[in-house]
C-alpha atoms as a PDB file:
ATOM      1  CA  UNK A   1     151.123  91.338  62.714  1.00  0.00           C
ATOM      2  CA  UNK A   2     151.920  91.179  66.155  1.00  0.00           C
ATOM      3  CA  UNK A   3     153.635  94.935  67.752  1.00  0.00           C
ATOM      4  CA  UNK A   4     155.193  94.905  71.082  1.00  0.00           C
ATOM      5  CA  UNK A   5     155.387  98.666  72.671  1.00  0.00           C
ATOM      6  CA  UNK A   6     155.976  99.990  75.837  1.00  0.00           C
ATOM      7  CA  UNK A   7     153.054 101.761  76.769  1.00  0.00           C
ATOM      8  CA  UNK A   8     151.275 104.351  79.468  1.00  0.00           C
ATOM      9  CA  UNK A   9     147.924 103.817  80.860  1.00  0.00           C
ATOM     10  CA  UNK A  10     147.141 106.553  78.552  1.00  0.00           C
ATOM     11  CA  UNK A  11     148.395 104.767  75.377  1.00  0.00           C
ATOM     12  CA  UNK A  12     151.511 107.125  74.988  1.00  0.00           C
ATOM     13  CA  UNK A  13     154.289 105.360  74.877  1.00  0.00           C
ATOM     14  CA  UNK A  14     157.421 105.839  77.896  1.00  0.00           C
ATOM     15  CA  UNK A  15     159.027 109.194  76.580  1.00  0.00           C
ATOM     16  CA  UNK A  16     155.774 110.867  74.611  1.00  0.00           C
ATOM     17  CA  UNK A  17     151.811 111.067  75.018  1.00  0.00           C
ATOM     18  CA  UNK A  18     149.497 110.081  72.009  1.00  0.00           C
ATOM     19  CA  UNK A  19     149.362 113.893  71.561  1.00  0.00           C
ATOM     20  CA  UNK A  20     153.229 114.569  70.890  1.00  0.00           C
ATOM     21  CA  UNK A  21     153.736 116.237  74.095  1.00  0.00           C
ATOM     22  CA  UNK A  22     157.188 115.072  75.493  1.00  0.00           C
ATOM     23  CA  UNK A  23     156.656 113.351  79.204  1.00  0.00           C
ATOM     24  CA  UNK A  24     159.876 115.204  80.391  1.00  0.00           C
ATOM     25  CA  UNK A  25     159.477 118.558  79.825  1.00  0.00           C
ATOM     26  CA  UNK A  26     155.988 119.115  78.753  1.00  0.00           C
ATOM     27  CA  UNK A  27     157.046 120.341  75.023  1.00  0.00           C
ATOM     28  CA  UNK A  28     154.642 119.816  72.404  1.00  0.00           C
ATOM     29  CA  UNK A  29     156.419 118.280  69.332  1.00  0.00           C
ATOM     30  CA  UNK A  30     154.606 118.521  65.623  1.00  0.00           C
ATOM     31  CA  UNK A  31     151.718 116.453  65.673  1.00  0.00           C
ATOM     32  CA  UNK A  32     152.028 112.455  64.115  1.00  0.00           C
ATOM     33  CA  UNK A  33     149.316 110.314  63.196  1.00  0.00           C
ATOM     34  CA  UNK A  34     151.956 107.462  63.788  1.00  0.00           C
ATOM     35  CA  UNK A  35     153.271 105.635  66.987  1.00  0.00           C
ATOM     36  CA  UNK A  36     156.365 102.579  67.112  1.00  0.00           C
ATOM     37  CA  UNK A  37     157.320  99.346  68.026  1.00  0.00           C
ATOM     38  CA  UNK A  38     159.020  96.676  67.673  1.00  0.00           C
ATOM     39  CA  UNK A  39     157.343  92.963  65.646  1.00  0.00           C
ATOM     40  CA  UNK A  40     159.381  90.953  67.888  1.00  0.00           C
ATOM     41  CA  UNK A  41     160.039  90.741  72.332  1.00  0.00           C
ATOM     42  CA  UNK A  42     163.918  90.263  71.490  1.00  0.00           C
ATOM     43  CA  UNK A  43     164.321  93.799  69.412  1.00  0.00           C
ATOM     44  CA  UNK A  44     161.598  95.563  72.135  1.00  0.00           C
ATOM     45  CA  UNK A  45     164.329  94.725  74.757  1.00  0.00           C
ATOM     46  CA  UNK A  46     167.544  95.717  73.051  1.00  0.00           C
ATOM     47  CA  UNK A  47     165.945  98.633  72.322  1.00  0.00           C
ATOM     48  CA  UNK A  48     165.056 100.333  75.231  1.00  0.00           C
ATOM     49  CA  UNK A  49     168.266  98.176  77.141  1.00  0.00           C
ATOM     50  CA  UNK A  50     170.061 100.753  79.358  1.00  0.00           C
ATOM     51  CA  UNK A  51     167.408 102.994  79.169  1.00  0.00           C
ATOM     52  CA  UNK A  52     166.867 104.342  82.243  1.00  0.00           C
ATOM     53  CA  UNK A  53     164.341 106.884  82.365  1.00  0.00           C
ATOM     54  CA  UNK A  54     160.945 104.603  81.525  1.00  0.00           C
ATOM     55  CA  UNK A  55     158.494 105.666  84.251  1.00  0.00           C
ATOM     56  CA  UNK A  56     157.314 102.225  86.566  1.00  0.00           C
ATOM     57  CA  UNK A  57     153.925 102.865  84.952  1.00  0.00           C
ATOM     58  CA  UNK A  58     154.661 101.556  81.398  1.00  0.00           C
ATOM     59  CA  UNK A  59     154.188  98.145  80.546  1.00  0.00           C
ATOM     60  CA  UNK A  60     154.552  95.881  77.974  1.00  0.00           C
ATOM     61  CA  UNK A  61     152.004  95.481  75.559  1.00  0.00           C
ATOM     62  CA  UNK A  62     151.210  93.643  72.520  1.00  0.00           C
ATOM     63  CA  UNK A  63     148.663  94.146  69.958  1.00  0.00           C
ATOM     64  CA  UNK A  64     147.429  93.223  66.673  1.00  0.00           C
ATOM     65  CA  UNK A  65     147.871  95.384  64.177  1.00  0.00           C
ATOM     66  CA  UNK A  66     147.273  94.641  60.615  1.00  0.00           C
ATOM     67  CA  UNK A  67     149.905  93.835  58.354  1.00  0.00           C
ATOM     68  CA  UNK A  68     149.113  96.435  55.229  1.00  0.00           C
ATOM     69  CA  UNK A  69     149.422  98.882  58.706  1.00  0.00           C
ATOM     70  CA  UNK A  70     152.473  98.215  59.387  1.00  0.00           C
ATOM     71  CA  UNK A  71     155.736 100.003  58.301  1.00  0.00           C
ATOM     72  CA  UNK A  72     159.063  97.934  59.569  1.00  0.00           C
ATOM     73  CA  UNK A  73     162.435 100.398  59.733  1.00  0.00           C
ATOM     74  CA  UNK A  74     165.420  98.727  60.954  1.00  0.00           C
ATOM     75  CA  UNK A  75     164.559  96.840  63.824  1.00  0.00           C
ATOM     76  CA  UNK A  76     161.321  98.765  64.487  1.00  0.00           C
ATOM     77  CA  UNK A  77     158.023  99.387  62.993  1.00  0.00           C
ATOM     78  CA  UNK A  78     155.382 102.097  62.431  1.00  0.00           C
ATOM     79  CA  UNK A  79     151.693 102.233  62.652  1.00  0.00           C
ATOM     80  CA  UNK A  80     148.650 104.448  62.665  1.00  0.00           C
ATOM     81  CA  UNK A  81     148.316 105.676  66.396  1.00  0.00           C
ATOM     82  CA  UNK A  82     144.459 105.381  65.631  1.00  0.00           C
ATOM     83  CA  UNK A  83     144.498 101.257  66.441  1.00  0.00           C
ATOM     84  CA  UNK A  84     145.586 102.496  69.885  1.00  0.00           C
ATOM     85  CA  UNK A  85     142.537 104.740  70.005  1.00  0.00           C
ATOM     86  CA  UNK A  86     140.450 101.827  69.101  1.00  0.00           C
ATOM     87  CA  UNK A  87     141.959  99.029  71.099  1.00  0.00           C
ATOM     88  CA  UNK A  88     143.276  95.852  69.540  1.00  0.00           C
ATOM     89  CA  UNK A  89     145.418  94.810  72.960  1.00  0.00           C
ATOM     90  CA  UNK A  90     146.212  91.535  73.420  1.00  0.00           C
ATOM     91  CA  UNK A  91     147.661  91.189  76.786  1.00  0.00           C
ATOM     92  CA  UNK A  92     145.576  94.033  78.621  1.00  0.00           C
END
């Protein structure tokens, strides 16, 4: 299944690294073996519309992930941060 997610060069997404540690203020949150997305462009977008704080360094990425991975919730979806550890990019 395809996973668009908004991602810094180090894998973290806009607001927190892989770790858990908030970008912001530098508070470490409870460790999660889990990172999200979104399994379409249109819900990426309405998501994070009139956000306003995603650092210039994220981009859009979109990877692979397989489906028995993946857990959709509303209009996003859940996955084991480890298939960012191990690459599966599609548009690097």
């Amino acid at each position: 299944m395809i996973v668009y997610r908004y991602e810094m060069p180090d894998g973290g997404g806009p607001f927190f690294t892989l770790g858990g540690i908030q970008r912001r203020t530098g508070v470490q949150m409870p460790p999660s073996a889990y990172v999200f997305g979104c399994t379409n462009f249109e819900d990426i977008n309405k998501y994070f519309q009139g956000k306003d704080s995603i650092p210039k360094e994220c981009k859009l990425v979109k990877r692979e992930i397989p489906d028995q991975y993946v857990v959709r919730i509303s209009d996003q979806a859940m996955f084991p941060k480890t298939f960012i550890e191990e690459g599966n990019l599609l548009n690097g």
